[in-house]
N, C-alpha and C. Protein backbone atom coordinates (compact mmCIF):
# COMPACT_ATOMS: atom_id res chain seq x y z
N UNK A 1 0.84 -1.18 0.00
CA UNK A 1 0.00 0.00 0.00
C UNK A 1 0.88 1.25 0.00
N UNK A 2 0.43 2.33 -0.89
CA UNK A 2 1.33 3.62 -0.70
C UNK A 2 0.86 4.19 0.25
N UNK A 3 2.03 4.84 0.97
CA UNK A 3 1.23 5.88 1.92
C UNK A 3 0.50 7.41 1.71
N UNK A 4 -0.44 7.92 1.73
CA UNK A 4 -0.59 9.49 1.56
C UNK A 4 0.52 10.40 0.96
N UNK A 5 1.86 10.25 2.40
CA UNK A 5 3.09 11.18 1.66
C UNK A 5 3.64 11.11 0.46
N UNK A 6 3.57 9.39 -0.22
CA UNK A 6 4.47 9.26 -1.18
C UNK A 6 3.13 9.81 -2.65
N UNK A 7 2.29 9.81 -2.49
CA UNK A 7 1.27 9.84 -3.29
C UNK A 7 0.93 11.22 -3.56
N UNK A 8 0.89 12.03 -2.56
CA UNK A 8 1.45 13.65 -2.38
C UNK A 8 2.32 14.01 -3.25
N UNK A 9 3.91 13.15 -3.36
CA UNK A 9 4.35 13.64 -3.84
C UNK A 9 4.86 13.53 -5.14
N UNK A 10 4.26 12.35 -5.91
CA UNK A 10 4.60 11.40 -6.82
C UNK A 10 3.09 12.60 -7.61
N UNK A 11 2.41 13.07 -7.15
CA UNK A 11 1.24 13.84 -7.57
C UNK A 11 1.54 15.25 -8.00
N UNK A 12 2.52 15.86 -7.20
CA UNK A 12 3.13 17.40 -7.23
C UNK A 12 4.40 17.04 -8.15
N UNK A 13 4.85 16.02 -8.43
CA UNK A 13 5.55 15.82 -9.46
C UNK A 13 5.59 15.77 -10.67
N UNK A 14 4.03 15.23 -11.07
CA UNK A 14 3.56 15.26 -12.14
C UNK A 14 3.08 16.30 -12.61
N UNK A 15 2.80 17.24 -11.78
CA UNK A 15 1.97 18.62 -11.98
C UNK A 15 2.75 19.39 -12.20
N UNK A 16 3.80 19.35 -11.40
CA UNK A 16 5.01 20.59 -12.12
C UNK A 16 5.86 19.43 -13.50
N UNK A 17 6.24 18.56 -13.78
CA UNK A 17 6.34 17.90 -14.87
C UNK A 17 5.35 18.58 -15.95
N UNK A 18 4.15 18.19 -15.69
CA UNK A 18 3.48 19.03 -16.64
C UNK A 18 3.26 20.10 -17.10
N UNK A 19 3.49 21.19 -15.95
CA UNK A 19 2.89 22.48 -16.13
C UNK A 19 4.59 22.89 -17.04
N UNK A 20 5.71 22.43 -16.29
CA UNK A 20 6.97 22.49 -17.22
C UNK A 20 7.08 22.57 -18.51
N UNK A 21 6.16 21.14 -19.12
CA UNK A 21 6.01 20.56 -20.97
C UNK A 21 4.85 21.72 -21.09
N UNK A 22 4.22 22.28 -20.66
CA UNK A 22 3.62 23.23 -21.76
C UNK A 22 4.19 24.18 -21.07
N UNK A 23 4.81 24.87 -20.98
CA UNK A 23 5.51 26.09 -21.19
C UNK A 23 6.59 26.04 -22.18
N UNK A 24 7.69 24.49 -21.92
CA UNK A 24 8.65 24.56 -23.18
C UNK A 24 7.68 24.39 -24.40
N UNK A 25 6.59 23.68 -24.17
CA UNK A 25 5.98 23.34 -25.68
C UNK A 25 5.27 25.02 -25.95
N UNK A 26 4.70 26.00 -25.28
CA UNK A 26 4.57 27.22 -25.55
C UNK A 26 5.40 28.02 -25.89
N UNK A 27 6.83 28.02 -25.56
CA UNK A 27 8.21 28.61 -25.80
C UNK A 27 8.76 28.54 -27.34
N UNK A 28 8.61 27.04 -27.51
CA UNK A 28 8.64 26.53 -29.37
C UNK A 28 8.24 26.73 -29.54
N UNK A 29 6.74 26.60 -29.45
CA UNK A 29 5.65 26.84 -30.54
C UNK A 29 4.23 27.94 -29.69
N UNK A 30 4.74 29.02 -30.28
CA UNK A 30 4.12 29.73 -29.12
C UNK A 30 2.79 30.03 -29.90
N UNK A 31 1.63 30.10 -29.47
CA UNK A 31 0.33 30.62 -30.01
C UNK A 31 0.72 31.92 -30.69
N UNK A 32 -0.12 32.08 -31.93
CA UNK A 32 0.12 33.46 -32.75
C UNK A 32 -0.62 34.61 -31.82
N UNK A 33 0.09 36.06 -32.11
CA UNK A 33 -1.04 36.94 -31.18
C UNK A 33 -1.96 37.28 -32.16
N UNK A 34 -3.29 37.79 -31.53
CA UNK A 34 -4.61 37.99 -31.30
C UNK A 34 -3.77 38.56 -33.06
N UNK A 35 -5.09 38.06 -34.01
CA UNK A 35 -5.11 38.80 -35.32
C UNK A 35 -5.03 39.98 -35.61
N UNK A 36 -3.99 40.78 -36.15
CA UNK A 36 -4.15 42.48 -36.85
C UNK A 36 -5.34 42.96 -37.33
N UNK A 37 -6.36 43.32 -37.16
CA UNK A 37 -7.02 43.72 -38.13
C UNK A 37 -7.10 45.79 -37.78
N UNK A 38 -7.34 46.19 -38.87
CA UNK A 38 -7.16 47.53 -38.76
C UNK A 38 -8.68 48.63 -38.26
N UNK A 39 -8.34 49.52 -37.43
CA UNK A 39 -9.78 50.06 -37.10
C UNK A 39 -10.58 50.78 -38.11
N UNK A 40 -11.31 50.26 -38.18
CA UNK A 40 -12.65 49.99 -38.75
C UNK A 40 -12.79 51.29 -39.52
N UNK A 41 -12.56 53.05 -38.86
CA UNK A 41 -12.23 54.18 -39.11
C UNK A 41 -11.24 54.43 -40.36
N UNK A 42 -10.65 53.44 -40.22
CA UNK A 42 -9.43 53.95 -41.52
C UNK A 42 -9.33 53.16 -42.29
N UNK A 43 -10.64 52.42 -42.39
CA UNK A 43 -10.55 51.17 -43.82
C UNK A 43 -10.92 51.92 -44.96
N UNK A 44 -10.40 51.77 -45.71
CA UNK A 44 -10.48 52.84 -47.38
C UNK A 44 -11.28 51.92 -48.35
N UNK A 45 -10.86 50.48 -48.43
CA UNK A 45 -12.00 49.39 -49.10
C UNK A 45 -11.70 48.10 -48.74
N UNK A 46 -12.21 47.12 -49.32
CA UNK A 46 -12.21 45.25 -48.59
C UNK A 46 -12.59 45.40 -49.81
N UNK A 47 -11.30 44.27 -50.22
CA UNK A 47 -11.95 43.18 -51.55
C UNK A 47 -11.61 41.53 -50.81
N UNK A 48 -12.73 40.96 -51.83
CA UNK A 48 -12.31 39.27 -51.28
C UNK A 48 -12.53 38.74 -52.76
N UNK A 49 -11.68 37.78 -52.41
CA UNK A 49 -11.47 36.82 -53.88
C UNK A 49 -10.90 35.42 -53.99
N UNK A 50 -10.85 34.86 -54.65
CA UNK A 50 -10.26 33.67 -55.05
C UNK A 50 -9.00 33.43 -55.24
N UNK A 51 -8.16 32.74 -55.10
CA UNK A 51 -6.62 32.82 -55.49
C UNK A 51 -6.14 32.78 -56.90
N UNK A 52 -7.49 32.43 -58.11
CA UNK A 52 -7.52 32.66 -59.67
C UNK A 52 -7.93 34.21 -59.43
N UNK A 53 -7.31 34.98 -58.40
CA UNK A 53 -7.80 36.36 -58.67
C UNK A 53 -9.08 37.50 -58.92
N UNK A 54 -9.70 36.33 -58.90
CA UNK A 54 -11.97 37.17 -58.92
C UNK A 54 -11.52 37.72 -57.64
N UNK A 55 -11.77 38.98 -58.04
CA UNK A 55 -12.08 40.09 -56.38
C UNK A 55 -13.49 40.62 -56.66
N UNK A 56 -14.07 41.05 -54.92
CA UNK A 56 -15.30 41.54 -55.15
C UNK A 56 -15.12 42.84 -54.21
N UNK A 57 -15.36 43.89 -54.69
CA UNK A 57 -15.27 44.93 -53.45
C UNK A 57 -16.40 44.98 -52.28
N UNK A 58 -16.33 44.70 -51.09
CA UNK A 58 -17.10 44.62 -50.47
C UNK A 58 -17.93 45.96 -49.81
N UNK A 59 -19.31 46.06 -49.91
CA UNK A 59 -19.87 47.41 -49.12
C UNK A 59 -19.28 47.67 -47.52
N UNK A 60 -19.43 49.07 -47.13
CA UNK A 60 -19.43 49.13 -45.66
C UNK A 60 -19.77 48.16 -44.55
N UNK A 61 -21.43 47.68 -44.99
CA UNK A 61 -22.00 46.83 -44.10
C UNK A 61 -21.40 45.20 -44.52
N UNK A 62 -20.97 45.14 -45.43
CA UNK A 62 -20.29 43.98 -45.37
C UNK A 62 -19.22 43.46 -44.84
N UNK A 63 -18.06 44.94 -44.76
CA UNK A 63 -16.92 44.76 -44.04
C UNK A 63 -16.90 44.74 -42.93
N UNK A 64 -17.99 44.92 -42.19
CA UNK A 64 -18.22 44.89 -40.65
C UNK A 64 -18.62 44.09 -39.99
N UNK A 65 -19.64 43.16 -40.87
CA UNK A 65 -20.16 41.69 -40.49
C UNK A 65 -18.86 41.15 -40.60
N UNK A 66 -18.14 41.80 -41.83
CA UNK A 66 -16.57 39.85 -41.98
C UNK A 66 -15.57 40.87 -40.86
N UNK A 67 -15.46 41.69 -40.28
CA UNK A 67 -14.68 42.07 -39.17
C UNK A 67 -15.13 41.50 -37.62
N UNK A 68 -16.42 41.41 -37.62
CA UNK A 68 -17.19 41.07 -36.27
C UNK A 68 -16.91 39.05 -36.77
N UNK A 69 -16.54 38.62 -37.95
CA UNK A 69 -16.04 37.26 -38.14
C UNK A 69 -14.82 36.78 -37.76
N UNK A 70 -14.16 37.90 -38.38
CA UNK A 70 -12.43 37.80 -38.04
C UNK A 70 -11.97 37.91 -36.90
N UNK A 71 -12.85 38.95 -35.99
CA UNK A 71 -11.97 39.31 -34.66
C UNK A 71 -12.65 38.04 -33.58
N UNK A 72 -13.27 36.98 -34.01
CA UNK A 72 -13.82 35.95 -33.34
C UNK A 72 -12.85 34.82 -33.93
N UNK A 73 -11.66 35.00 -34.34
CA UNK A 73 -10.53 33.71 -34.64
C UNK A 73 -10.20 33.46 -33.49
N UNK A 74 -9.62 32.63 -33.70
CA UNK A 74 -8.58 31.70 -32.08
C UNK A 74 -7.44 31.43 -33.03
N UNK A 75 -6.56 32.06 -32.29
CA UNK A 75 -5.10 31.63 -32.64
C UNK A 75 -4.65 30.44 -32.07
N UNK A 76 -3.91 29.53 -33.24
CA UNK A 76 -3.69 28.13 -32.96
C UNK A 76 -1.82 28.34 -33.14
N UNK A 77 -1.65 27.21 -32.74
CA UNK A 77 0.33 26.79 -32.97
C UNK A 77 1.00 26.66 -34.21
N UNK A 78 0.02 26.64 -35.53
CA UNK A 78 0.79 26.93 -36.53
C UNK A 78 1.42 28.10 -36.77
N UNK A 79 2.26 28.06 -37.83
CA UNK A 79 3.15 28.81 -37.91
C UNK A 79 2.60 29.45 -39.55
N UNK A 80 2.44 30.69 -40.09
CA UNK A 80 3.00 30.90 -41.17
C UNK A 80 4.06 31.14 -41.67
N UNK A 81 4.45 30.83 -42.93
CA UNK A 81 5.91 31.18 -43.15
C UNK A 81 6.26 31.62 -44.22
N UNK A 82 5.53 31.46 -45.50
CA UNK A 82 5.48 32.16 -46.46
C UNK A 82 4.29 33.22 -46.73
N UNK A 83 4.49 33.05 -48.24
CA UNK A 83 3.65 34.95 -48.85
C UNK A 83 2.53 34.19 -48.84
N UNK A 84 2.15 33.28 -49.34
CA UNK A 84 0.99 32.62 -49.36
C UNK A 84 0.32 30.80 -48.78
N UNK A 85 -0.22 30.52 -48.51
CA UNK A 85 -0.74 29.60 -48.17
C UNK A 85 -0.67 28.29 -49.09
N UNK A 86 -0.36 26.99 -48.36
CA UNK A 86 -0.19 26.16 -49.45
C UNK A 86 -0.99 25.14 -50.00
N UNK A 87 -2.23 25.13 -49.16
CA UNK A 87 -3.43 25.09 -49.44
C UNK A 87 -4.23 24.97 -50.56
N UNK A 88 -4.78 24.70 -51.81
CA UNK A 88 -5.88 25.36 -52.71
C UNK A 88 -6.89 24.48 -52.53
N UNK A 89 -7.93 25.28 -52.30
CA UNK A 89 -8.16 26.72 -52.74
C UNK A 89 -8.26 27.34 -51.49
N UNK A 90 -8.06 28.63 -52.15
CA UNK A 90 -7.47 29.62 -50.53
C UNK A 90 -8.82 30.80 -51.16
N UNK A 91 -8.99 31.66 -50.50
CA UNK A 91 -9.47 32.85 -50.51
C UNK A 91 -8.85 33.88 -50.00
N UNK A 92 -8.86 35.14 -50.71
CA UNK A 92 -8.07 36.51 -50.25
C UNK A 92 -9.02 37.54 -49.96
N UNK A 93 -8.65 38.33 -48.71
CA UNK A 93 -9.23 39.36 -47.96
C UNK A 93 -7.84 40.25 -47.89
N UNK A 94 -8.43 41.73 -48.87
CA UNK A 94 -7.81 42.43 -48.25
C UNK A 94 -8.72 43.84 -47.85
N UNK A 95 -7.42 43.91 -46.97
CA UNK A 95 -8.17 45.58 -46.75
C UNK A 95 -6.94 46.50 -46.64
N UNK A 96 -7.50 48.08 -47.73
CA UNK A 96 -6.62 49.00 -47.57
C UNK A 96 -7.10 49.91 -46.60
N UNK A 97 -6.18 50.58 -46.21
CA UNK A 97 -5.84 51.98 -45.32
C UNK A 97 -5.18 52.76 -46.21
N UNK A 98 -5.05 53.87 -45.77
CA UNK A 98 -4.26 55.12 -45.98
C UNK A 98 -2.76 54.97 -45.85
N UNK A 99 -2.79 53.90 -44.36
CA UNK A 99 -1.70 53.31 -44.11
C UNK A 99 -0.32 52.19 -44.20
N UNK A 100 -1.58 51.25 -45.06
CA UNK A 100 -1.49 50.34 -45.13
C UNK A 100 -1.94 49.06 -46.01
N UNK A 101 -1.86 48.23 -46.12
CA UNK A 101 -2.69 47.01 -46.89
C UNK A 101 -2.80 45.74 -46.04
N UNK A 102 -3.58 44.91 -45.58
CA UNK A 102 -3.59 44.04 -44.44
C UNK A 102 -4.13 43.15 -45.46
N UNK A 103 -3.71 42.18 -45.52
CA UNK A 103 -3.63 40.84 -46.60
C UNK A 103 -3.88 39.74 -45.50
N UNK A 104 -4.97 38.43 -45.51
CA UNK A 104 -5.64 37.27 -45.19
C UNK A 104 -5.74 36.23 -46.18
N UNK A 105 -5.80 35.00 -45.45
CA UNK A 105 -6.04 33.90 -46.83
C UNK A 105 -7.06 33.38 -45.76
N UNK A 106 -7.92 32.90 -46.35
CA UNK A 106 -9.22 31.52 -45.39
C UNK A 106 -9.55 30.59 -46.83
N UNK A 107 -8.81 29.63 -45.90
CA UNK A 107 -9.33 28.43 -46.23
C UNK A 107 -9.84 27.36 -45.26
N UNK A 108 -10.00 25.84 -46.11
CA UNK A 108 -10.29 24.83 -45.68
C UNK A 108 -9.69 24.31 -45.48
N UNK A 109 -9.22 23.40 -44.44
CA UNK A 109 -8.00 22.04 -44.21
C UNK A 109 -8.67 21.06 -43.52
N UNK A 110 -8.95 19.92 -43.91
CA UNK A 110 -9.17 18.69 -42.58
C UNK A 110 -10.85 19.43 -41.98
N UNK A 111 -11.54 19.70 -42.81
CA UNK A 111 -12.89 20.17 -42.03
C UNK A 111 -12.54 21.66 -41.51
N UNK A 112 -11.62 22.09 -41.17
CA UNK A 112 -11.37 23.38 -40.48
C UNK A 112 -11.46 24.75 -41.42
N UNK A 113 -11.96 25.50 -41.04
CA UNK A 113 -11.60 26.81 -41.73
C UNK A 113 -10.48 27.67 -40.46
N UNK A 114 -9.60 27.95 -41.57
CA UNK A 114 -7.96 28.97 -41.40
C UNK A 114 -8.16 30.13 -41.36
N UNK A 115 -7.63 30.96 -40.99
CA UNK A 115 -7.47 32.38 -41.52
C UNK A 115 -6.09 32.69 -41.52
N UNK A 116 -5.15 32.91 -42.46
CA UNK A 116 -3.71 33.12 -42.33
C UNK A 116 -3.53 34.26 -42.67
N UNK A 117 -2.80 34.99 -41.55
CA UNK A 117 -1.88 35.88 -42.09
C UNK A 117 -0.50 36.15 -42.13
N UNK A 118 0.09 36.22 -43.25
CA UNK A 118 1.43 35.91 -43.24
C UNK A 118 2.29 35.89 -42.55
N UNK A 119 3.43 35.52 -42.22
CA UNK A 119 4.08 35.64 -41.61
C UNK A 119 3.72 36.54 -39.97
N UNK A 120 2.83 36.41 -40.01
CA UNK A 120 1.97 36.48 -38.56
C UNK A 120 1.95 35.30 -37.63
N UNK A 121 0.40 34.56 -38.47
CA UNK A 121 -0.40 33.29 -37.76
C UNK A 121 -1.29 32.99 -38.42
N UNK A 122 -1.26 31.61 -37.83
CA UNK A 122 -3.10 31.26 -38.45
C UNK A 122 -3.76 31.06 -37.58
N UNK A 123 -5.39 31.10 -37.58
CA UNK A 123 -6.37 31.08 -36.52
C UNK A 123 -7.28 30.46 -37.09
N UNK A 124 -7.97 30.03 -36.13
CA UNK A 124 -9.20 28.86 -36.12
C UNK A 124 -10.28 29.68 -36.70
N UNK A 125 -11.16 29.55 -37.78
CA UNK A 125 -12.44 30.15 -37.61
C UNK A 125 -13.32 29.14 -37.88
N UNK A 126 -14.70 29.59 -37.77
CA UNK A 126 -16.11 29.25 -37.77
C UNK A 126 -16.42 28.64 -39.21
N UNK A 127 -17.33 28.13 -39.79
CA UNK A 127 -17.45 27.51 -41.37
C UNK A 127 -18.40 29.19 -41.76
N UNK A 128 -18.47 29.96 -40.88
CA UNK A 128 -19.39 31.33 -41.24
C UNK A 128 -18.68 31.81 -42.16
N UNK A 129 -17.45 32.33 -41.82
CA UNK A 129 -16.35 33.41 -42.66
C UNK A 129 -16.12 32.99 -43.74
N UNK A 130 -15.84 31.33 -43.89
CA UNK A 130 -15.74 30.81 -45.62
C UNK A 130 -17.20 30.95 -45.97
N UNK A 131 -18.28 30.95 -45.94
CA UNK A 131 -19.56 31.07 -46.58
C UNK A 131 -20.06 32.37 -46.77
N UNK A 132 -19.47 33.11 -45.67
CA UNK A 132 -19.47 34.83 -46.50
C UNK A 132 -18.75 35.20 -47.62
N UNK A 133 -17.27 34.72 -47.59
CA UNK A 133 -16.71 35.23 -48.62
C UNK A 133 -17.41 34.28 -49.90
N UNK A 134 -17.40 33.22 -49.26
CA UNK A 134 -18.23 32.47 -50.56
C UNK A 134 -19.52 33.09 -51.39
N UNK A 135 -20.05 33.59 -50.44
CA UNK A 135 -21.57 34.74 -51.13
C UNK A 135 -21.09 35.32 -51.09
N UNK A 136 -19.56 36.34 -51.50
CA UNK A 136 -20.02 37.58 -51.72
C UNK A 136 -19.04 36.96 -53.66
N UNK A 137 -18.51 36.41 -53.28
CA UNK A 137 -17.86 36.36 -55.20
C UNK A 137 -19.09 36.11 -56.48
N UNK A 138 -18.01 36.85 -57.16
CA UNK A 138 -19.11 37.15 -58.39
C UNK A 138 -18.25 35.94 -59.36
């Protein structure tokens, strides 16, 4: 029979053992931060398209529904690493600023919808965000 003490501690061993492996495993592979997206105030236009290049310019009220989509990602442990996604078929979201150009790919993998941004991260989304951009191409 074990006693209490040894079980105590054979227990607090495992717990800092563990809590240890995910921090080195967070250290390598650290979650991407929370997605860029730009305030809403200084968006100049949103196109979305296909990676054969069909863009659609999206209205005001459209860019705000796929922003209230985007800022509901979960950043996962992949990594991006190139300009584009290796994926097909991918879809492209961009949006200009004054400032700027903020470039997205969403796709499909394994049942999942992605949202990548380059050399950023990729994040988990909903099957919503691929079926918007999907209704909005012409």
């Amino acid at each position: 029979m074990i006693n209490k003490n040894r079980l105590v501690k054979i227990s607090v061993a495992v717990v800092v053992v563990a809590v240890l492996g995910i921090l080195i495993l967070d250290g390598i592979f650290p979650k991407a931060e929370k997605i860029a997206l730009p305030d809403k105030e200084d968006v100049i236009s949103v196109t979305a398209g296909s990676d054969s290049m069909e863009k659609t310019e999206l209205s005001p009220g459209e860019y705000e529904r796929l922003f209230v989509m985007m800022s509901n990602v979960k950043p996962t442990r992949k990594q991006s690493v190139n300009d584009y996604p290796y994926v097909r078929p991918y879809y492209t979201v961009s949006v200009a600023t004054a400032e700027a150009e903020y470039r997205y790919f969403v796709y499909s993998e394994d049942s999942q919808v992605y949202v990548e941004q380059p050399y950023v991260g990729v994040y988990k989304s909903d099957g919503q965000l691929l079926d918007f951009i999907l209704s909005n191409k012409k």
